[in-house]
C-alpha atoms as a PDB file:
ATOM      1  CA  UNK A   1      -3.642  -3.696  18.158  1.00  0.00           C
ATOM      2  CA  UNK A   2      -5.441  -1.629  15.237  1.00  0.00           C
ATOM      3  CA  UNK A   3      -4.579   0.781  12.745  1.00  0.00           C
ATOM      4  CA  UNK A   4      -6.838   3.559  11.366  1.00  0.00           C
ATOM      5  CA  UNK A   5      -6.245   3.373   7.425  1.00  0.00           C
ATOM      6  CA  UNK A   6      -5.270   7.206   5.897  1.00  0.00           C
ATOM      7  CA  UNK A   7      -6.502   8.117   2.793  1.00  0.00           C
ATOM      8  CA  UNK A   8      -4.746   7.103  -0.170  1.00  0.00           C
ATOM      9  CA  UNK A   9      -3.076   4.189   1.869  1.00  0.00           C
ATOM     10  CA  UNK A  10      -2.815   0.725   0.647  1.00  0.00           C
ATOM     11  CA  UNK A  11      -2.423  -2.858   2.463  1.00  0.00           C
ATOM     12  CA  UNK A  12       1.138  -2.425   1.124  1.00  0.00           C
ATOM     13  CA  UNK A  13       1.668   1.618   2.438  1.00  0.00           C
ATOM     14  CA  UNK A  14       0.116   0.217   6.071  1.00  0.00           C
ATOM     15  CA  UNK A  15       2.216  -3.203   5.881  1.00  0.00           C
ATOM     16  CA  UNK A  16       5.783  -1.095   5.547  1.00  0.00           C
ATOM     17  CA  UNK A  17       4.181   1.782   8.087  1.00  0.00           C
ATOM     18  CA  UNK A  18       3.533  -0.826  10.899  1.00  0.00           C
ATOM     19  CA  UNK A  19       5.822  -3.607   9.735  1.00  0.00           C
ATOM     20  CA  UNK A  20       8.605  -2.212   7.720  1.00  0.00           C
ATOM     21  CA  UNK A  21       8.513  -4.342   5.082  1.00  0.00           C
ATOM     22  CA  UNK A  22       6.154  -4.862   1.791  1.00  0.00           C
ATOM     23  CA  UNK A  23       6.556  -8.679   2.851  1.00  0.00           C
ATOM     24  CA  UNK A  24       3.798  -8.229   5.762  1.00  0.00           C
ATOM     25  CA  UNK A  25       1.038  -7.297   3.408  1.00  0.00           C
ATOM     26  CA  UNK A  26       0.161 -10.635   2.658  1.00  0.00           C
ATOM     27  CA  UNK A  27      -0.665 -11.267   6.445  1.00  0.00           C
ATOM     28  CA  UNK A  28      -2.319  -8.237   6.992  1.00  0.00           C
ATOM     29  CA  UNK A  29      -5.055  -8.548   4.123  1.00  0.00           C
ATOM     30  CA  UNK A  30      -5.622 -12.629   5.438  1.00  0.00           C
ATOM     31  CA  UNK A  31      -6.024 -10.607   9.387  1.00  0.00           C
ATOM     32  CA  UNK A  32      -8.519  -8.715   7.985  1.00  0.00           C
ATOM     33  CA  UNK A  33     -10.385 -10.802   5.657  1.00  0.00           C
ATOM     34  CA  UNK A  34      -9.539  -8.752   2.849  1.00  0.00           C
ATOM     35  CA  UNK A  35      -7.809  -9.790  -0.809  1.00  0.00           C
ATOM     36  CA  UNK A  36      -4.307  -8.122  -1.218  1.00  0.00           C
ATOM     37  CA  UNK A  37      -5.664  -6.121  -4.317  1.00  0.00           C
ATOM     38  CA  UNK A  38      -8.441  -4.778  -1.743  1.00  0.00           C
ATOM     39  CA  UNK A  39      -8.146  -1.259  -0.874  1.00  0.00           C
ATOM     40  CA  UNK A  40      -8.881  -0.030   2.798  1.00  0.00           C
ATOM     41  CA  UNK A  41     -11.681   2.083   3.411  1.00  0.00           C
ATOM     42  CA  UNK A  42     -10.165   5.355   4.518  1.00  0.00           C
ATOM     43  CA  UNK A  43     -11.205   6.183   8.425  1.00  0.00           C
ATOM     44  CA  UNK A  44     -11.905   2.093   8.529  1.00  0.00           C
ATOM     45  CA  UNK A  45      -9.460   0.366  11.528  1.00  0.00           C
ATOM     46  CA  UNK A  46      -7.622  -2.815  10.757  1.00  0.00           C
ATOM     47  CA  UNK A  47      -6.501  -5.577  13.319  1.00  0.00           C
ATOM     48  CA  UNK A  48      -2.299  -5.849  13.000  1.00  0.00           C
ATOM     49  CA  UNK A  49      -0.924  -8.779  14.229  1.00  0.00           C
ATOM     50  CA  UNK A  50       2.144  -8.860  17.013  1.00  0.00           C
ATOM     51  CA  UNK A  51       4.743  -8.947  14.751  1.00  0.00           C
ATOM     52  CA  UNK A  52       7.632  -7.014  12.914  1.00  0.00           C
ATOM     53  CA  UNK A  53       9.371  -8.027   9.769  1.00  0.00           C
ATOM     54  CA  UNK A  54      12.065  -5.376   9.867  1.00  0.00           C
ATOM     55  CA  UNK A  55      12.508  -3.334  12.958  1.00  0.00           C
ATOM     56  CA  UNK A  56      14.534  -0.600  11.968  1.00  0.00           C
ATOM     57  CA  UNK A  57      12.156   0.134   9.262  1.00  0.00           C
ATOM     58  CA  UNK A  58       8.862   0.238  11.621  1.00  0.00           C
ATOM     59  CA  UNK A  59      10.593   2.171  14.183  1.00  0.00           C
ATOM     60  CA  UNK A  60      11.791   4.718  11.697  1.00  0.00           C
ATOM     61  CA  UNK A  61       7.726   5.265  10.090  1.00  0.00           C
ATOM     62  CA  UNK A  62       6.496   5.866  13.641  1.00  0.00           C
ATOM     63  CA  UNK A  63       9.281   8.361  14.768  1.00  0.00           C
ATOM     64  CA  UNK A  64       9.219  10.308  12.143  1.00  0.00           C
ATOM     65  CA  UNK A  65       5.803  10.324  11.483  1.00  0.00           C
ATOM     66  CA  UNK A  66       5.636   8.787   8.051  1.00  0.00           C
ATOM     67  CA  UNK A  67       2.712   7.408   6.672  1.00  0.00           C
ATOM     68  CA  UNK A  68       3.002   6.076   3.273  1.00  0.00           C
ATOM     69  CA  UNK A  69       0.242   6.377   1.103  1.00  0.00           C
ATOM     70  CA  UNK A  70      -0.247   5.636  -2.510  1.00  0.00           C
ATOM     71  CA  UNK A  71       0.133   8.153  -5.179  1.00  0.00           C
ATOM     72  CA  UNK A  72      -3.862   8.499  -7.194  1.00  0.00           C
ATOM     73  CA  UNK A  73      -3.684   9.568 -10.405  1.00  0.00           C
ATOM     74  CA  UNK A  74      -6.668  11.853 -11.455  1.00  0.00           C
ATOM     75  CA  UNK A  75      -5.498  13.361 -14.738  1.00  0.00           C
ATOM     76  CA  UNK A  76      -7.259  10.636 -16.973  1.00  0.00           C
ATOM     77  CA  UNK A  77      -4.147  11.175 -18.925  1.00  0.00           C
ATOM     78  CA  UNK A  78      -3.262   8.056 -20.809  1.00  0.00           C
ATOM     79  CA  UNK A  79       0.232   7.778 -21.491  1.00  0.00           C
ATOM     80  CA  UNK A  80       1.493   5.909 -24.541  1.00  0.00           C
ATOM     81  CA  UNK A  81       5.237   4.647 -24.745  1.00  0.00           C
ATOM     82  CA  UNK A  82       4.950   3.879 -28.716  1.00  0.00           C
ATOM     83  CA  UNK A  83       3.865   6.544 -31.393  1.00  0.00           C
ATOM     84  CA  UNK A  84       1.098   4.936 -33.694  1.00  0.00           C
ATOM     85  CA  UNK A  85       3.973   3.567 -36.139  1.00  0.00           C
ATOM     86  CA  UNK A  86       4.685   0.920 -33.708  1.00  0.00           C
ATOM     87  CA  UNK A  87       1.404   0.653 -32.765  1.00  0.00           C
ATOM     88  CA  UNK A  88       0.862  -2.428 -35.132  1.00  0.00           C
ATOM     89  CA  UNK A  89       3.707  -4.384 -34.086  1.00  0.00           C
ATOM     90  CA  UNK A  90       2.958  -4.599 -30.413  1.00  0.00           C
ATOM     91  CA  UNK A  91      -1.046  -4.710 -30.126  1.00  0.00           C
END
C-alpha cells in the first residue's frame, strides 16, 4: 500500500495519518530508505507497511479526513526568549 505525501507533511504527520501514532515514523523512513529528519517530496508516494500502532487513532485521520501536516514558518522572524542583559550569561 502507498501514500501520496501532502505538502507540508512530515514522516511524523504521515506516520500518525496512516498509523496513529508518532511511534511508526521510525519504520516508515527505514520502508522508504529515507533518514527520519528527511522530508518527503510533496506529490512523491511512499510504501506503508501492513501495520497499525493505534487503531482508533488511524481510523479517526481517514474518516474525518485529517491530514496532518507541519506548520512552515516563513516570517524569518527570529524570536529571542532573553533581552540582551541576559544575553551574556547564557551564550
Amino acid at each position: 500500500m502507498k501514500v501520496k505525501v501532502n505538502d507540508g507533511q512530515t514522516l511524523a504527520d504521515i506516520s500518525i495519518q496512516e498509523y496513529g501514532s508518532l511511534e511508526a515514523a521510525m519504520e516508515l523512513a527505514r520502508s522508504n530508505g529515507m533518514s527520519i529528519t528527511d522530508i518527503p517530496v510533496p506529490g512523491s508516494e511512499l510504501q506503508l507497511q501492513d501495520a497499525v500502532y493505534d487503531k482508533t487513532m488511524a481510523d479517526y485521520c481517514k474518516v474525518n479526513g485529517v491530514s496532518p501536516a507541519t506548520q512552515r514558518d516563513t516570517s524569518g522572524v527570529k524570536l529571542r526568549i532573553f533581552t540582551e542583559e541576559y544575553t551574556k550569561e547564557f551564550e
